[in-house]
PDB file of N, CA and C in Angstrom:
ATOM      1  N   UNK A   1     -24.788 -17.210  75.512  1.00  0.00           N
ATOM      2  CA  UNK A   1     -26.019 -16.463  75.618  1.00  0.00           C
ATOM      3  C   UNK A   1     -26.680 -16.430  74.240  1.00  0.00           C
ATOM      4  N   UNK A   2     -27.884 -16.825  74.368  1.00  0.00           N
ATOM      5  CA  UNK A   2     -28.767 -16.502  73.382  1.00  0.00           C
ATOM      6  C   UNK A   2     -29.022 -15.316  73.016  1.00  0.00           C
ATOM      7  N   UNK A   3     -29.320 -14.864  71.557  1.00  0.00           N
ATOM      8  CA  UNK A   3     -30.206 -13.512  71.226  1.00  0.00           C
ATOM      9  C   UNK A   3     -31.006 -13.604  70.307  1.00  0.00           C
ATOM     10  N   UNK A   4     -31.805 -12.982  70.596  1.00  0.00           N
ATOM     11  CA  UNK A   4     -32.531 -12.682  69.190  1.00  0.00           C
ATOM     12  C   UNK A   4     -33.038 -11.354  68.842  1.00  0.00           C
ATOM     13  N   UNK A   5     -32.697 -11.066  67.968  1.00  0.00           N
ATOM     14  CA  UNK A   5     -32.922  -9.363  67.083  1.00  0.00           C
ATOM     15  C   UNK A   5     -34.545  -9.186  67.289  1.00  0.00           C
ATOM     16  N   UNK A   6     -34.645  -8.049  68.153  1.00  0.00           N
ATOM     17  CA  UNK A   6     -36.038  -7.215  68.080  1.00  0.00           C
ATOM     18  C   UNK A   6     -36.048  -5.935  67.219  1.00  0.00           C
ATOM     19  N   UNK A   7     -34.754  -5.085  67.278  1.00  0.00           N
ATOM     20  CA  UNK A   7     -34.469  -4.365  66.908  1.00  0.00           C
ATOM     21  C   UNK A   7     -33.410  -3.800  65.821  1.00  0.00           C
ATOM     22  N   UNK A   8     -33.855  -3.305  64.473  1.00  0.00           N
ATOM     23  CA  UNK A   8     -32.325  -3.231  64.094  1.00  0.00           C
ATOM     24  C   UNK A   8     -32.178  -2.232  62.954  1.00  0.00           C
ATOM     25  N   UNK A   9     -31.769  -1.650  62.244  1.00  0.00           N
ATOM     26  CA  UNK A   9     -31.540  -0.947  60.832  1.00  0.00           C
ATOM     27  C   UNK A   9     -30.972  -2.181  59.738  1.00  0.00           C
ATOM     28  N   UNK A  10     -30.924  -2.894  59.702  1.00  0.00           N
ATOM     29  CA  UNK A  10     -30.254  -3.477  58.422  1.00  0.00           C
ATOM     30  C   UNK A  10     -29.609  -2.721  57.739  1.00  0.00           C
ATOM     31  N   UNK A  11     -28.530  -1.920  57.916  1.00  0.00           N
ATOM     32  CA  UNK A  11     -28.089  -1.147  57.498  1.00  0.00           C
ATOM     33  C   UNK A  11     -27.479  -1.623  55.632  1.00  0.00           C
ATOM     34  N   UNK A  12     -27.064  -3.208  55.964  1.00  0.00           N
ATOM     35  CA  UNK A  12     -26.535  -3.450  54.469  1.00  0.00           C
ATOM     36  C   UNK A  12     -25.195  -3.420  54.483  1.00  0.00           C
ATOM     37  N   UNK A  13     -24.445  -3.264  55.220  1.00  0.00           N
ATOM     38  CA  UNK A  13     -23.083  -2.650  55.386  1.00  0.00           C
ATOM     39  C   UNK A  13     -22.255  -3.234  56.398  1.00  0.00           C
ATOM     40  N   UNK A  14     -23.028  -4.163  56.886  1.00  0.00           N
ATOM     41  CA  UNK A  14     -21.782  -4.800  58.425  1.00  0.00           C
ATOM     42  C   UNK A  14     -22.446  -4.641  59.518  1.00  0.00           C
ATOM     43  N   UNK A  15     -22.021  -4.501  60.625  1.00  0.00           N
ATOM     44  CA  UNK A  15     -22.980  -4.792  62.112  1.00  0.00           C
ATOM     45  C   UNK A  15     -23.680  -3.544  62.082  1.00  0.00           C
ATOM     46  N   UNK A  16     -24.727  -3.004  62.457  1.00  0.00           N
ATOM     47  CA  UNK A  16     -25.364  -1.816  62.912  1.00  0.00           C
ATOM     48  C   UNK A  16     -25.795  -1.881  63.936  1.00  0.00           C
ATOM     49  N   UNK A  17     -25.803  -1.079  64.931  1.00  0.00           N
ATOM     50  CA  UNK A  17     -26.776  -0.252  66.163  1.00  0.00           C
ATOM     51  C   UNK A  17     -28.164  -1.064  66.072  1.00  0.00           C
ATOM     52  N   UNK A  18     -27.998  -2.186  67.161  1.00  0.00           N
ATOM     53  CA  UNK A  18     -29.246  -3.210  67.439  1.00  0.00           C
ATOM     54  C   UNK A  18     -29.664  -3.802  68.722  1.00  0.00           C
ATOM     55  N   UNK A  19     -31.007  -3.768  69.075  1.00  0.00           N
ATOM     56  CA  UNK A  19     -31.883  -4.181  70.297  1.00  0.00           C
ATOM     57  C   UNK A  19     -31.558  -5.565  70.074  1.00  0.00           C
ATOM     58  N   UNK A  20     -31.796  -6.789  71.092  1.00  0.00           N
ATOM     59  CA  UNK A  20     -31.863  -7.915  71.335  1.00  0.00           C
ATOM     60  C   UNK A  20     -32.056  -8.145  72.704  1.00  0.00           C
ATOM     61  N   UNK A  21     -32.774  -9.388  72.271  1.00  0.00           N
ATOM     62  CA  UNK A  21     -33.692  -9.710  73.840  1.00  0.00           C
ATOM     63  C   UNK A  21     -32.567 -11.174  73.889  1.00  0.00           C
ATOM     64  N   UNK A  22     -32.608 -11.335  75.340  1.00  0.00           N
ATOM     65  CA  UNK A  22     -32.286 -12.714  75.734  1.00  0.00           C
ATOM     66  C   UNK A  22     -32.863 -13.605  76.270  1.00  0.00           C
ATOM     67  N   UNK A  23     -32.707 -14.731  76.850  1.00  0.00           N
ATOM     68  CA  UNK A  23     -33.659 -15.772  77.460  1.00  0.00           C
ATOM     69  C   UNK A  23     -33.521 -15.292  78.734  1.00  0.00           C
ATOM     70  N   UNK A  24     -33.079 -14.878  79.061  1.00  0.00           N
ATOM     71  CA  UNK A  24     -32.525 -14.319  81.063  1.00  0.00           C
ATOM     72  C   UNK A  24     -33.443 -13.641  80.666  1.00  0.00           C
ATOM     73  N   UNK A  25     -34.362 -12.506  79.841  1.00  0.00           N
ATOM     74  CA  UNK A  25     -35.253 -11.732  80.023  1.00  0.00           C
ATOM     75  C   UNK A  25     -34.836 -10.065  80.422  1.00  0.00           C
ATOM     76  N   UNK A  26     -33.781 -10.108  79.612  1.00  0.00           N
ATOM     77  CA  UNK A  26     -32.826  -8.790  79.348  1.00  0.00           C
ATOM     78  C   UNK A  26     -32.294  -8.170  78.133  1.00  0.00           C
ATOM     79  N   UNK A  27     -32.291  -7.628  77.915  1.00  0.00           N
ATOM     80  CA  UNK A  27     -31.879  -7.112  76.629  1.00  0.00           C
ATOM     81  C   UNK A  27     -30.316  -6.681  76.187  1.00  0.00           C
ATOM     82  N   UNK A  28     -30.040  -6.818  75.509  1.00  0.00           N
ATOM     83  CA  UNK A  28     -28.388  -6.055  74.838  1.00  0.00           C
ATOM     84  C   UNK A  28     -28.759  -5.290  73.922  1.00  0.00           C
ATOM     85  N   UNK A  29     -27.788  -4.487  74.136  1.00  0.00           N
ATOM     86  CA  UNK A  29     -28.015  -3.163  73.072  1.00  0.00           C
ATOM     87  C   UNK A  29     -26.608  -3.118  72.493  1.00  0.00           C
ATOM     88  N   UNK A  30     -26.101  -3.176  70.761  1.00  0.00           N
ATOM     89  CA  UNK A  30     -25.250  -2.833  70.246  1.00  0.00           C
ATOM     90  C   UNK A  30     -25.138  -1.384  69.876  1.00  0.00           C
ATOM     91  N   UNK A  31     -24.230  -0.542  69.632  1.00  0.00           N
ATOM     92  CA  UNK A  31     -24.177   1.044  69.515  1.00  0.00           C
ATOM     93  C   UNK A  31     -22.801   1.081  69.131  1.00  0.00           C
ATOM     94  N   UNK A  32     -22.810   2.249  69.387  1.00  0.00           N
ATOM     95  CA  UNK A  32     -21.390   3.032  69.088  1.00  0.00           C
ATOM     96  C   UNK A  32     -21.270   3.765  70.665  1.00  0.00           C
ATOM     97  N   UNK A  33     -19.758   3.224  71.016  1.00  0.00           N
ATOM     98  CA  UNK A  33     -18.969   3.632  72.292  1.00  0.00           C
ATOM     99  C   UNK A  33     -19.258   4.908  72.586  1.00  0.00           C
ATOM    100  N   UNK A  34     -19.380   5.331  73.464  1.00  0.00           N
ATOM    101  CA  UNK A  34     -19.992   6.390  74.032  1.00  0.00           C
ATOM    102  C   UNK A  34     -18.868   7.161  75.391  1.00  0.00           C
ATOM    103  N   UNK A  35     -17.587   7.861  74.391  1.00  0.00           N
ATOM    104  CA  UNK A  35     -16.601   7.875  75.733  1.00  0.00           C
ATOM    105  C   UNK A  35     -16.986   9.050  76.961  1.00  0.00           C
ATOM    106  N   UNK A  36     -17.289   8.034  78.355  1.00  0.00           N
ATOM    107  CA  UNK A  36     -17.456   8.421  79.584  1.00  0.00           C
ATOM    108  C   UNK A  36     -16.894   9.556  80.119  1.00  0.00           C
ATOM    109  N   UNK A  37     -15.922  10.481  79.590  1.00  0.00           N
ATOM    110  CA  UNK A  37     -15.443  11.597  79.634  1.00  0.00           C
ATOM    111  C   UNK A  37     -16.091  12.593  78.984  1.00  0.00           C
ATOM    112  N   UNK A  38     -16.709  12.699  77.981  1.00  0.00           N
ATOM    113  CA  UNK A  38     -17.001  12.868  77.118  1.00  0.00           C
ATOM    114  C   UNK A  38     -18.391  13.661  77.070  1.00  0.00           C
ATOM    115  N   UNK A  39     -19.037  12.295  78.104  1.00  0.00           N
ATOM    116  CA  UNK A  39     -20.565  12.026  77.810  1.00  0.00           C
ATOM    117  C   UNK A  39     -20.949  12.728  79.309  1.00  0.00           C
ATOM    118  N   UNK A  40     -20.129  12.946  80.445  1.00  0.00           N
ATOM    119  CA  UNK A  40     -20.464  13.271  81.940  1.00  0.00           C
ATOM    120  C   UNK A  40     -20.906  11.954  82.548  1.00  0.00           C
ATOM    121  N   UNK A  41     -20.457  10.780  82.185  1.00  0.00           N
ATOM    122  CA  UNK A  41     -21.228   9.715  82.783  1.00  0.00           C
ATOM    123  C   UNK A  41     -20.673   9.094  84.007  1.00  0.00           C
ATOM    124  N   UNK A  42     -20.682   8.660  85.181  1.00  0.00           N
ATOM    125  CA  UNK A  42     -20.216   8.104  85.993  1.00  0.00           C
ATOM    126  C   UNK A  42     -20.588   6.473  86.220  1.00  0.00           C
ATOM    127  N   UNK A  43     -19.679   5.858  85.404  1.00  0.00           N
ATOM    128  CA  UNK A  43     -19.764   4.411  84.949  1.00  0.00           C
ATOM    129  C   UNK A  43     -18.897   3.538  86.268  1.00  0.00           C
ATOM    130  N   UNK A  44     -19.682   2.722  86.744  1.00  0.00           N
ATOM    131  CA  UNK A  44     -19.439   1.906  88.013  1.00  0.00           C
ATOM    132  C   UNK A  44     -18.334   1.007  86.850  1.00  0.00           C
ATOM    133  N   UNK A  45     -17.025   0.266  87.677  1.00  0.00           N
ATOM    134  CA  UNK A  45     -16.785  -0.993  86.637  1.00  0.00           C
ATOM    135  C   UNK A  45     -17.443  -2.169  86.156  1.00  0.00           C
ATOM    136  N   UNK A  46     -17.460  -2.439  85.146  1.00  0.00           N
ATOM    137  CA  UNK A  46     -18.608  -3.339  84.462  1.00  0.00           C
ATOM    138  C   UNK A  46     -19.784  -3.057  83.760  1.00  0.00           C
ATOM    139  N   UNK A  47     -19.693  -2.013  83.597  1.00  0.00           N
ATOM    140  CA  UNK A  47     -20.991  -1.207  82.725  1.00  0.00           C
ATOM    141  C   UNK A  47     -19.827  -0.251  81.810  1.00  0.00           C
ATOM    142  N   UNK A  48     -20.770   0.105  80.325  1.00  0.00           N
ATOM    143  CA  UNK A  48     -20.291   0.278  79.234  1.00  0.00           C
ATOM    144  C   UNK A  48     -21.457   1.179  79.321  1.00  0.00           C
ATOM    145  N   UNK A  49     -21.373   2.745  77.976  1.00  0.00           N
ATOM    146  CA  UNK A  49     -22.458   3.092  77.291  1.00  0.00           C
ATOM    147  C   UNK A  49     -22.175   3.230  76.068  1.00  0.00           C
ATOM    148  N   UNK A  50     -23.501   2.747  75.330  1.00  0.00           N
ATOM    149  CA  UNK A  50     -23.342   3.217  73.768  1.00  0.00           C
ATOM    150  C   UNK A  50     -24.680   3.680  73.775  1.00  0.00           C
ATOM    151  N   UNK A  51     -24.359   4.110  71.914  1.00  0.00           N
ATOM    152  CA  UNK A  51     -25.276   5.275  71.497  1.00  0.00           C
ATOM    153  C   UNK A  51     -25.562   4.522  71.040  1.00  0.00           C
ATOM    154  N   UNK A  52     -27.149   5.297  70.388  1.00  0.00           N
ATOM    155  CA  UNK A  52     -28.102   4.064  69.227  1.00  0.00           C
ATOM    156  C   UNK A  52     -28.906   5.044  68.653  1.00  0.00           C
ATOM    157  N   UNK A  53     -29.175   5.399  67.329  1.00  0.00           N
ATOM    158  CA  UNK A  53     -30.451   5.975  66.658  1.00  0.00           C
ATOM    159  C   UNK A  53     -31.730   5.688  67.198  1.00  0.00           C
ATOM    160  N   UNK A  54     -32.650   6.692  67.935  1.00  0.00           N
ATOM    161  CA  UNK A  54     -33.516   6.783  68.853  1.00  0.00           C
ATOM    162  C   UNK A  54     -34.393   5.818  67.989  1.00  0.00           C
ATOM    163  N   UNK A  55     -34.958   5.610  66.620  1.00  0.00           N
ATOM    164  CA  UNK A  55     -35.637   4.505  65.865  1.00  0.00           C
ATOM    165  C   UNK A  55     -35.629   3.501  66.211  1.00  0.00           C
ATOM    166  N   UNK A  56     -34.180   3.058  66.520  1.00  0.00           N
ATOM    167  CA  UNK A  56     -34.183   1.334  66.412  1.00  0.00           C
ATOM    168  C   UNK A  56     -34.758   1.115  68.322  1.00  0.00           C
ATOM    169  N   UNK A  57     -34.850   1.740  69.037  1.00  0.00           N
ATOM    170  CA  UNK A  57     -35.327   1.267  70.266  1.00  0.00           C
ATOM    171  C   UNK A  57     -36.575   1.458  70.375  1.00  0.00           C
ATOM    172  N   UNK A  58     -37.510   2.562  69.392  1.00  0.00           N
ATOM    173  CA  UNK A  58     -38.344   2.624  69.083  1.00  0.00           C
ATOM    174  C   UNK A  58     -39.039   1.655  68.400  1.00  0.00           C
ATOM    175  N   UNK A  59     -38.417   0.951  67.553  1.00  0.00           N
ATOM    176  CA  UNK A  59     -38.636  -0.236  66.412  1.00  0.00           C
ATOM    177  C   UNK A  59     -38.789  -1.264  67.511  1.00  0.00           C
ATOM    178  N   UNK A  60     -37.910  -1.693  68.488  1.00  0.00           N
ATOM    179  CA  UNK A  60     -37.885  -2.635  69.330  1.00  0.00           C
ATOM    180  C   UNK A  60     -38.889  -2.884  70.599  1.00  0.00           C
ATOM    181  N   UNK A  61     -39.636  -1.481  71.044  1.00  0.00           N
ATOM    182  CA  UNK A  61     -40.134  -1.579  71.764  1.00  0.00           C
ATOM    183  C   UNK A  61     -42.016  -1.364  70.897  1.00  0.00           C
ATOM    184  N   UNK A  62     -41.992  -1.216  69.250  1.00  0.00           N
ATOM    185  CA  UNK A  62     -43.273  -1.287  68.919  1.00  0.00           C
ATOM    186  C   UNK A  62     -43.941  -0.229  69.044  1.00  0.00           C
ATOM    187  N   UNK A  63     -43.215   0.941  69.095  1.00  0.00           N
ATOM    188  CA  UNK A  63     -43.683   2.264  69.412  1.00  0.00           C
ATOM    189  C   UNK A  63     -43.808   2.823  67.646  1.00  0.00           C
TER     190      UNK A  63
END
């Protein structure tokens, strides 16, 4: 799969919390794990949640 960064902090420091679009015309979102106990979430198998600094989706969507 292709990506390419729409979104991101450059944090300077190693991977950070980042938007990316794909050619399928979907996006990935990198974050920090978000445990489903935790959070009240009811996660079907095959779906994940992470967190992200409300900016960088902001940054990504041009807002």
């Amino acid at each position: 799969m292709k990506l390419r960064l729409i979104g991101g902090s450059g944090c300077g420091n190693g991977p950070c919390p980042a938007v990316y679009e794909t050619e399928n015309d979907t996006l990935v979102i990198q974050g920090f794990h978000v445990d489903p106990g935790r959070a009240e979430l009811d996660l079907p198998p095959g779906e994940d949640a992470v967190e992200i600094p409300r900016y960088i989706l902001e940054h990504a969507l041009g807002r």
